[in-house]
Every structure is written in C-alpha cells, then in structure tokens.
PDB file of N, CA and C in Angstrom:
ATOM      1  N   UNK A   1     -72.021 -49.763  65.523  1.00  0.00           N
ATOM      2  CA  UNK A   1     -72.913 -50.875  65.739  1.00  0.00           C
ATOM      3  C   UNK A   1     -74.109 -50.474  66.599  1.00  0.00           C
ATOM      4  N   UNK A   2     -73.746 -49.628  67.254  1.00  0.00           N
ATOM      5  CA  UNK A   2     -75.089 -49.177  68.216  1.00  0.00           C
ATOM      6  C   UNK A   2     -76.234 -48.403  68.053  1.00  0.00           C
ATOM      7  N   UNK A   3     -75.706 -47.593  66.595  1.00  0.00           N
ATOM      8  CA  UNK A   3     -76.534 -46.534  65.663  1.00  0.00           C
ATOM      9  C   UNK A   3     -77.642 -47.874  65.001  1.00  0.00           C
ATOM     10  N   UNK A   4     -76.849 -48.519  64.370  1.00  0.00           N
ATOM     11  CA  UNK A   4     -77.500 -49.411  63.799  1.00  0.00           C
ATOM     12  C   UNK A   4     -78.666 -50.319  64.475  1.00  0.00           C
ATOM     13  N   UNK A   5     -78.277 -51.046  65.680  1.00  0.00           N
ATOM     14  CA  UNK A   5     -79.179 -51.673  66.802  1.00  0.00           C
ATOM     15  C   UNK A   5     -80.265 -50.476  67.148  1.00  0.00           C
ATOM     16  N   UNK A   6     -80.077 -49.160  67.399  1.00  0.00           N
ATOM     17  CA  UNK A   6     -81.006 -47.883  67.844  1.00  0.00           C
ATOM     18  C   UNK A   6     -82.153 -48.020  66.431  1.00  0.00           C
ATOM     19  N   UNK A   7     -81.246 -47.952  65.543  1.00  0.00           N
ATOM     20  CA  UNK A   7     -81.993 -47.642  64.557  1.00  0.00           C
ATOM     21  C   UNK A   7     -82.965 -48.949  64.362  1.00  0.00           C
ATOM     22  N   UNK A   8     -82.783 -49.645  64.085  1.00  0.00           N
ATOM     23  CA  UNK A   8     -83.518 -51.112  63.765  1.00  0.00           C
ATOM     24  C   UNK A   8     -84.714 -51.329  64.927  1.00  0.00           C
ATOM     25  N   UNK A   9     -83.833 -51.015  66.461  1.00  0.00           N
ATOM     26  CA  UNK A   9     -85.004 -50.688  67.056  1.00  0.00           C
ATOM     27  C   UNK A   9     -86.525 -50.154  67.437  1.00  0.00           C
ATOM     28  N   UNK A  10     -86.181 -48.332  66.951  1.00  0.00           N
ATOM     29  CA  UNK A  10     -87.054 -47.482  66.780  1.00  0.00           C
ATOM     30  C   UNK A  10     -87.810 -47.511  65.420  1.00  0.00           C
ATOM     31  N   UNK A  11     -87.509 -48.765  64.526  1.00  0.00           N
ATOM     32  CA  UNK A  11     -88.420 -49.194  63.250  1.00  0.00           C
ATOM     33  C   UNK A  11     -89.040 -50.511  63.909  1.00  0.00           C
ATOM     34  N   UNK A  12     -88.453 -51.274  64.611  1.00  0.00           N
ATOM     35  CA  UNK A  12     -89.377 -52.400  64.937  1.00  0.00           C
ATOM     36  C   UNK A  12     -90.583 -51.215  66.108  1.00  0.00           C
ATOM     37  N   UNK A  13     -90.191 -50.910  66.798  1.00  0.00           N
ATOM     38  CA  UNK A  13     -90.883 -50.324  67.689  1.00  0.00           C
ATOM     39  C   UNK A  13     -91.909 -49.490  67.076  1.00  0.00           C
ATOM     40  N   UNK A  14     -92.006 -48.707  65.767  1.00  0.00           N
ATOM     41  CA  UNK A  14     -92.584 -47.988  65.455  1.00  0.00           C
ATOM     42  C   UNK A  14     -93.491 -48.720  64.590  1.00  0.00           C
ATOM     43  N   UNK A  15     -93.422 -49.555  64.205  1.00  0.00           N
ATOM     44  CA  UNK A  15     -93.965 -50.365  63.215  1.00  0.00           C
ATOM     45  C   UNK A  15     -94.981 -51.229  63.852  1.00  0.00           C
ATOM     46  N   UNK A  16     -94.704 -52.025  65.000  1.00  0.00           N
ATOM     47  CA  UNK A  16     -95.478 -52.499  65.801  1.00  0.00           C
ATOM     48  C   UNK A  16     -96.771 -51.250  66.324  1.00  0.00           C
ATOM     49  N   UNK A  17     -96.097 -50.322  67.100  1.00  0.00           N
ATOM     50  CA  UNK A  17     -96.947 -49.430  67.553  1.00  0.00           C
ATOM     51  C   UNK A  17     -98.095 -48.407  66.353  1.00  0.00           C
ATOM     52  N   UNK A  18     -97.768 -48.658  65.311  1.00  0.00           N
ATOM     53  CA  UNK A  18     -98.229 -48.566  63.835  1.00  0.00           C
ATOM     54  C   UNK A  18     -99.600 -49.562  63.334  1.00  0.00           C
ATOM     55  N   UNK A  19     -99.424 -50.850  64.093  1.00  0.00           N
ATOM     56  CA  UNK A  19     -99.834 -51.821  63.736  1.00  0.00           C
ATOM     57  C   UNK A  19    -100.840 -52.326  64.624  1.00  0.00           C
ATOM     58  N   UNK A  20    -100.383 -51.838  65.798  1.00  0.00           N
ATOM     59  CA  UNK A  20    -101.487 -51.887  67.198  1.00  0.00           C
ATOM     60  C   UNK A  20    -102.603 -51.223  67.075  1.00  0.00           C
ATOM     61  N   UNK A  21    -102.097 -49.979  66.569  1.00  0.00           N
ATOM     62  CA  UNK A  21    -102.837 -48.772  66.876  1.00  0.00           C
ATOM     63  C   UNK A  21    -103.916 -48.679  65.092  1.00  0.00           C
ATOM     64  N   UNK A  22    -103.542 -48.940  64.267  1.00  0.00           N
ATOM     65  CA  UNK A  22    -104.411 -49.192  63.789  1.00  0.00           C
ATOM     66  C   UNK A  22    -105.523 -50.048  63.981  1.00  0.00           C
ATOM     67  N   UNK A  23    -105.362 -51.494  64.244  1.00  0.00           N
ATOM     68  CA  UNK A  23    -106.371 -52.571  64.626  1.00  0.00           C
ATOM     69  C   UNK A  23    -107.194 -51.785  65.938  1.00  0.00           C
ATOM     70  N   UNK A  24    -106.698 -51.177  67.122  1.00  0.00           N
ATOM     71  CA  UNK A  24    -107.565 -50.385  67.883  1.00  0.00           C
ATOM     72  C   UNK A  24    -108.528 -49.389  67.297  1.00  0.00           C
ATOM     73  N   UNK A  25    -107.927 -48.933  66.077  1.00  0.00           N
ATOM     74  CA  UNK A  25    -109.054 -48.034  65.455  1.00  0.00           C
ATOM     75  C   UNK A  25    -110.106 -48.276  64.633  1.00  0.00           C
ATOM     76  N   UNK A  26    -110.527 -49.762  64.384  1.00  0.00           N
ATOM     77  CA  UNK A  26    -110.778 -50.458  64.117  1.00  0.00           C
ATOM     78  C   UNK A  26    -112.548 -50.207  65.058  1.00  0.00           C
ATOM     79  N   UNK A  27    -113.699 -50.061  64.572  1.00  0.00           N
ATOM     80  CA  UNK A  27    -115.198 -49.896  65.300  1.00  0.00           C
ATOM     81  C   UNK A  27    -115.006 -51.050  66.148  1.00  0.00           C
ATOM     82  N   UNK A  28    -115.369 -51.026  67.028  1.00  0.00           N
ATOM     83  CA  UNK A  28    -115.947 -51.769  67.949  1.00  0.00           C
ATOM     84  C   UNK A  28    -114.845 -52.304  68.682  1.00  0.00           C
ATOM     85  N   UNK A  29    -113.451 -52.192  68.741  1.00  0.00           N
ATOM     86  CA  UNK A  29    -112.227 -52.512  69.264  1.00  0.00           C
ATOM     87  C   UNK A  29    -111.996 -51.291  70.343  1.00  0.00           C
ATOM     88  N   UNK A  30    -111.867 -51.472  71.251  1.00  0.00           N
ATOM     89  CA  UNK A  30    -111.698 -50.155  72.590  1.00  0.00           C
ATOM     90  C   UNK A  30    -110.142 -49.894  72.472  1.00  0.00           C
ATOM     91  N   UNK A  31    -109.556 -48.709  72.713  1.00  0.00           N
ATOM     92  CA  UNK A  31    -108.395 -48.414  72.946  1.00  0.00           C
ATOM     93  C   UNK A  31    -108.276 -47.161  72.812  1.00  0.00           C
ATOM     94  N   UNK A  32    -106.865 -46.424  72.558  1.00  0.00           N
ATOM     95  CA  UNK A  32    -106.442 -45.511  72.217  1.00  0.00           C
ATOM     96  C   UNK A  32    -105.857 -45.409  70.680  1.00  0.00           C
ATOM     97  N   UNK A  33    -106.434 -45.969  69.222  1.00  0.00           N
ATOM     98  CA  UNK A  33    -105.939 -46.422  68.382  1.00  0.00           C
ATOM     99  C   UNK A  33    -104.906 -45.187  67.849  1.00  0.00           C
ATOM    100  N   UNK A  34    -105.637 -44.088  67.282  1.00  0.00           N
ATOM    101  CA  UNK A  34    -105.163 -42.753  67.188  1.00  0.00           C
ATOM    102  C   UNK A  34    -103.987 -42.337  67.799  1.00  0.00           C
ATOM    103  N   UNK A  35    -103.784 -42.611  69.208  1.00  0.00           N
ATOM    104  CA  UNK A  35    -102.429 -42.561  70.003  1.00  0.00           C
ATOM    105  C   UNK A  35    -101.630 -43.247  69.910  1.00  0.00           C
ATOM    106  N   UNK A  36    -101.870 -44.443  69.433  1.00  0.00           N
ATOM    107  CA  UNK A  36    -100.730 -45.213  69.035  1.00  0.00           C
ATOM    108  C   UNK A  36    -100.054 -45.184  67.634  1.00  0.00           C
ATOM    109  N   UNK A  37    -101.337 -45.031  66.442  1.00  0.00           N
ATOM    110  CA  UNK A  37    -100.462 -44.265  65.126  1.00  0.00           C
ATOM    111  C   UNK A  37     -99.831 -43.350  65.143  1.00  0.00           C
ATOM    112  N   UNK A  38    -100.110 -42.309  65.982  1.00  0.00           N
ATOM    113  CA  UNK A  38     -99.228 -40.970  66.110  1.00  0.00           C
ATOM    114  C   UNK A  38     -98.004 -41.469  66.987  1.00  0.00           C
ATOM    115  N   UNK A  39     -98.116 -41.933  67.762  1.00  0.00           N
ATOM    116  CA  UNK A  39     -96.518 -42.297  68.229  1.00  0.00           C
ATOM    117  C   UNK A  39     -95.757 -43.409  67.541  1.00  0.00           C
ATOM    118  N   UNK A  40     -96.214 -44.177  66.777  1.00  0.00           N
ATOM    119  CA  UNK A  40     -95.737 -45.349  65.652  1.00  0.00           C
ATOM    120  C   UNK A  40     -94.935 -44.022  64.543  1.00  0.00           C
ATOM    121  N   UNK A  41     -96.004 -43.185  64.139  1.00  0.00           N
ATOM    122  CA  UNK A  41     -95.365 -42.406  63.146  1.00  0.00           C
ATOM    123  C   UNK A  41     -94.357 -41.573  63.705  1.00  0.00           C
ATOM    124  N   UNK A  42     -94.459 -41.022  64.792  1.00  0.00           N
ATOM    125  CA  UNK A  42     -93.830 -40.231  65.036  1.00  0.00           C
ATOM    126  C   UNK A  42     -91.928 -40.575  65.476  1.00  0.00           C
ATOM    127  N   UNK A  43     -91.932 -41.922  65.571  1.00  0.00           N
ATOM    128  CA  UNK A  43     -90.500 -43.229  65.647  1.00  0.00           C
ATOM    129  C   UNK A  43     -90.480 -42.942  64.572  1.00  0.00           C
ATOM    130  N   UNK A  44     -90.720 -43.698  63.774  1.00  0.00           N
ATOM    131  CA  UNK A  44     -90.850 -43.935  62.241  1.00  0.00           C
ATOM    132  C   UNK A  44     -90.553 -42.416  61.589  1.00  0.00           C
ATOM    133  N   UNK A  45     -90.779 -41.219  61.870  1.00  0.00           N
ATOM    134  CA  UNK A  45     -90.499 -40.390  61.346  1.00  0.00           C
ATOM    135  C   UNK A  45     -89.121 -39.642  61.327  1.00  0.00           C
ATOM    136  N   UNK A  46     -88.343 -40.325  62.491  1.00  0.00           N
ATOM    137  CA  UNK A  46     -86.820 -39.749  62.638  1.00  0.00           C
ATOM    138  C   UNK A  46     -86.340 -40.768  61.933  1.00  0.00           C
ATOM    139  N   UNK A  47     -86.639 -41.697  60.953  1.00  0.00           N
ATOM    140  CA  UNK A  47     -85.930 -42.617  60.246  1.00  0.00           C
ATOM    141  C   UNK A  47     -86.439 -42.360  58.583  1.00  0.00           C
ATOM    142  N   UNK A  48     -87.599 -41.788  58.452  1.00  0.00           N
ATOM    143  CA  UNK A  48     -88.364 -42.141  57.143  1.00  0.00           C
ATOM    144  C   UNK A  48     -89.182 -41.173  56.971  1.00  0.00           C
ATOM    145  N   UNK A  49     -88.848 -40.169  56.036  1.00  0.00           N
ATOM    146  CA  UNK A  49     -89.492 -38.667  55.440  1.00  0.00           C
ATOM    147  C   UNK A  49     -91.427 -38.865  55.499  1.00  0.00           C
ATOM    148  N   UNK A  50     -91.840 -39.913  54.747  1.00  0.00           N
ATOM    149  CA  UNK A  50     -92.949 -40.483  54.527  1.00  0.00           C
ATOM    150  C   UNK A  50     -93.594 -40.496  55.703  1.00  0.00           C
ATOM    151  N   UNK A  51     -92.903 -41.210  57.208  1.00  0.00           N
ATOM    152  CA  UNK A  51     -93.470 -40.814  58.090  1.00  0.00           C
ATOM    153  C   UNK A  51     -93.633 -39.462  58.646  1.00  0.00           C
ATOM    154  N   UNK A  52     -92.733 -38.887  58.563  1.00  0.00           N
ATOM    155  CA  UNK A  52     -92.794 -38.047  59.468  1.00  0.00           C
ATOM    156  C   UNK A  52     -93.872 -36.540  58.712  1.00  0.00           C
ATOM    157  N   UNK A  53     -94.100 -36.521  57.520  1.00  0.00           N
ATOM    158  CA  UNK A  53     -95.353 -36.305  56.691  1.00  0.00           C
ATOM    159  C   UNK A  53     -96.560 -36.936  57.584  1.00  0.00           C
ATOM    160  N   UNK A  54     -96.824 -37.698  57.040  1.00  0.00           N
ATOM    161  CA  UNK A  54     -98.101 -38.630  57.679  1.00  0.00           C
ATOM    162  C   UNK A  54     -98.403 -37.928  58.971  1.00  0.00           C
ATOM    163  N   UNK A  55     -97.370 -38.139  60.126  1.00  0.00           N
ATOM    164  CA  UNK A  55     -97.515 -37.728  61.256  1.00  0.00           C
ATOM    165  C   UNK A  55     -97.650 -36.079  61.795  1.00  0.00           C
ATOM    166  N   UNK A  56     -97.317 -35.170  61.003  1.00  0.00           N
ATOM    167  CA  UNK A  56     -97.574 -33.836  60.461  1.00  0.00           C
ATOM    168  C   UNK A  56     -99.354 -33.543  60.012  1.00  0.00           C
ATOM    169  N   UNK A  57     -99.887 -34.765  59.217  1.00  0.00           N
ATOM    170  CA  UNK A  57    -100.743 -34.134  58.471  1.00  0.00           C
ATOM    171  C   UNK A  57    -102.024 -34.909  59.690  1.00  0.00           C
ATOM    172  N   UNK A  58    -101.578 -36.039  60.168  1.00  0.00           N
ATOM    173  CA  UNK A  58    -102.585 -36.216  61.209  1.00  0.00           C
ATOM    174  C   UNK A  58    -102.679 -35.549  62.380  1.00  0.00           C
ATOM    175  N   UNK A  59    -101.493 -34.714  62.622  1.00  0.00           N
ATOM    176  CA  UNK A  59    -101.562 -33.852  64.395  1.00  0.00           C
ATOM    177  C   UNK A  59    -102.371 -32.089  63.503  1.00  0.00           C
ATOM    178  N   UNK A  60    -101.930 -31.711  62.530  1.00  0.00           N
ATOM    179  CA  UNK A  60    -102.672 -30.811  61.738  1.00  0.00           C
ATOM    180  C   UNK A  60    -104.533 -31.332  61.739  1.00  0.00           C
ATOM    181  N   UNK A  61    -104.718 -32.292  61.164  1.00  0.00           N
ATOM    182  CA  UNK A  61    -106.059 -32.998  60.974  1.00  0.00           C
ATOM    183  C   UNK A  61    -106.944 -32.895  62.383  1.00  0.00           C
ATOM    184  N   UNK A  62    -105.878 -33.088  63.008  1.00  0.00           N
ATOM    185  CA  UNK A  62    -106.476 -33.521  64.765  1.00  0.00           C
ATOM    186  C   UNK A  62    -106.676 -31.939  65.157  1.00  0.00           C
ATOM    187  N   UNK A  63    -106.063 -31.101  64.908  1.00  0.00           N
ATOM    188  CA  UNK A  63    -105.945 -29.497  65.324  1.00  0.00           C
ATOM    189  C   UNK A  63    -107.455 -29.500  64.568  1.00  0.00           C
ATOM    190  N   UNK A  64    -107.722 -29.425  63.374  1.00  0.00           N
ATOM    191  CA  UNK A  64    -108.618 -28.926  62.653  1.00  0.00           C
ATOM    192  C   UNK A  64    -110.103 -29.226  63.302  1.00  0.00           C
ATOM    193  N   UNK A  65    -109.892 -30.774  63.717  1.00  0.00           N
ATOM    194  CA  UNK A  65    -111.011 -31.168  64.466  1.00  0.00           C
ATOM    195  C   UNK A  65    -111.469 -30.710  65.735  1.00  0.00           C
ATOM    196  N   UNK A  66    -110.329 -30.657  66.454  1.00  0.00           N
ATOM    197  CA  UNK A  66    -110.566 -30.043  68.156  1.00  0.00           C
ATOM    198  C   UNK A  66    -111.003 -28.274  67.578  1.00  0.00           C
ATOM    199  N   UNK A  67    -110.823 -27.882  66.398  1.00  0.00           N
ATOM    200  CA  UNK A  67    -111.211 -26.688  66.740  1.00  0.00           C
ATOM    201  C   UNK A  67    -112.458 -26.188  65.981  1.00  0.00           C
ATOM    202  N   UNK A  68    -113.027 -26.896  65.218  1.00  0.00           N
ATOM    203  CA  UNK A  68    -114.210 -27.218  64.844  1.00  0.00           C
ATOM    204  C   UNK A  68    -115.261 -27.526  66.079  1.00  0.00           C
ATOM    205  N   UNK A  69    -115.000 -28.513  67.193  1.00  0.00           N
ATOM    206  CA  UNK A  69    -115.563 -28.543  68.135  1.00  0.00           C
ATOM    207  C   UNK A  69    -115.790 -27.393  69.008  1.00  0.00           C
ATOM    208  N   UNK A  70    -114.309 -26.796  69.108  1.00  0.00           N
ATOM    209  CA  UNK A  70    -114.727 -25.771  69.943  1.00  0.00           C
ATOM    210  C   UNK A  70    -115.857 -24.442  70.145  1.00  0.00           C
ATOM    211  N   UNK A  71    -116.394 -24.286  68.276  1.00  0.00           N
ATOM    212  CA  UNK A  71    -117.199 -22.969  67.894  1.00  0.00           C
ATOM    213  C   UNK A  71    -118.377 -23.366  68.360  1.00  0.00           C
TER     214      UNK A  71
END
C-alpha cells in the first residue's frame, strides 16, 4: 500500500511541477519555468519511460546551449 501512495504521489507531484513550470515559461511570466519542467520530468521519469526521455533530451539541449555560449 505504501508503494502505491509513493507512487501516486511522485505523479501528482510531478505533474503539477510539469504544469507550473510550463505556464512560468510562458513570455512575460517571471520564474524559473525550465527548472520546474526538468524536475516535473525528472519525478515523472522514475514512473514513465516517455518522461524520463523528454528529461534526457532537455538536460542534453540545455548542455548544447551553455556550450554554444561559451565559444
């Protein structure tokens, strides 16, 4: 029963934080939107293959960018 409550948890939790963090990324909305999809996905990804993809290809994406800046 407690796997189950954990689990249900870290999908409400991830889903919300999924949901935040998009609308922050959103122009003209201030936040950390980006930080909150990556940690939404990154819940979501010890439950659901799909996430944990997603969350792979945006911390890759994010590498590509910081190092584009750097040259």
């Amino acid at each position: 029963m407690l796997h189950v409550t954990l689990r249900a948890g870290r999908i409400i939790v991830g889903l919300v934080l999924l949901l935040v963090g998009a609308v922050l990324t959103l122009p003209g909305v201030p936040g950390p939107g980006l930080l909150l999809v990556a940690g939404g996905l990154a819940l979501l990804g010890r439950e659901f293959h799909w996430a944990r993809r997603a969350n792979e290809w945006l911390i890759e994406r994010g590498k590509r960018i910081v190092g584009r800046n750097d040259a």
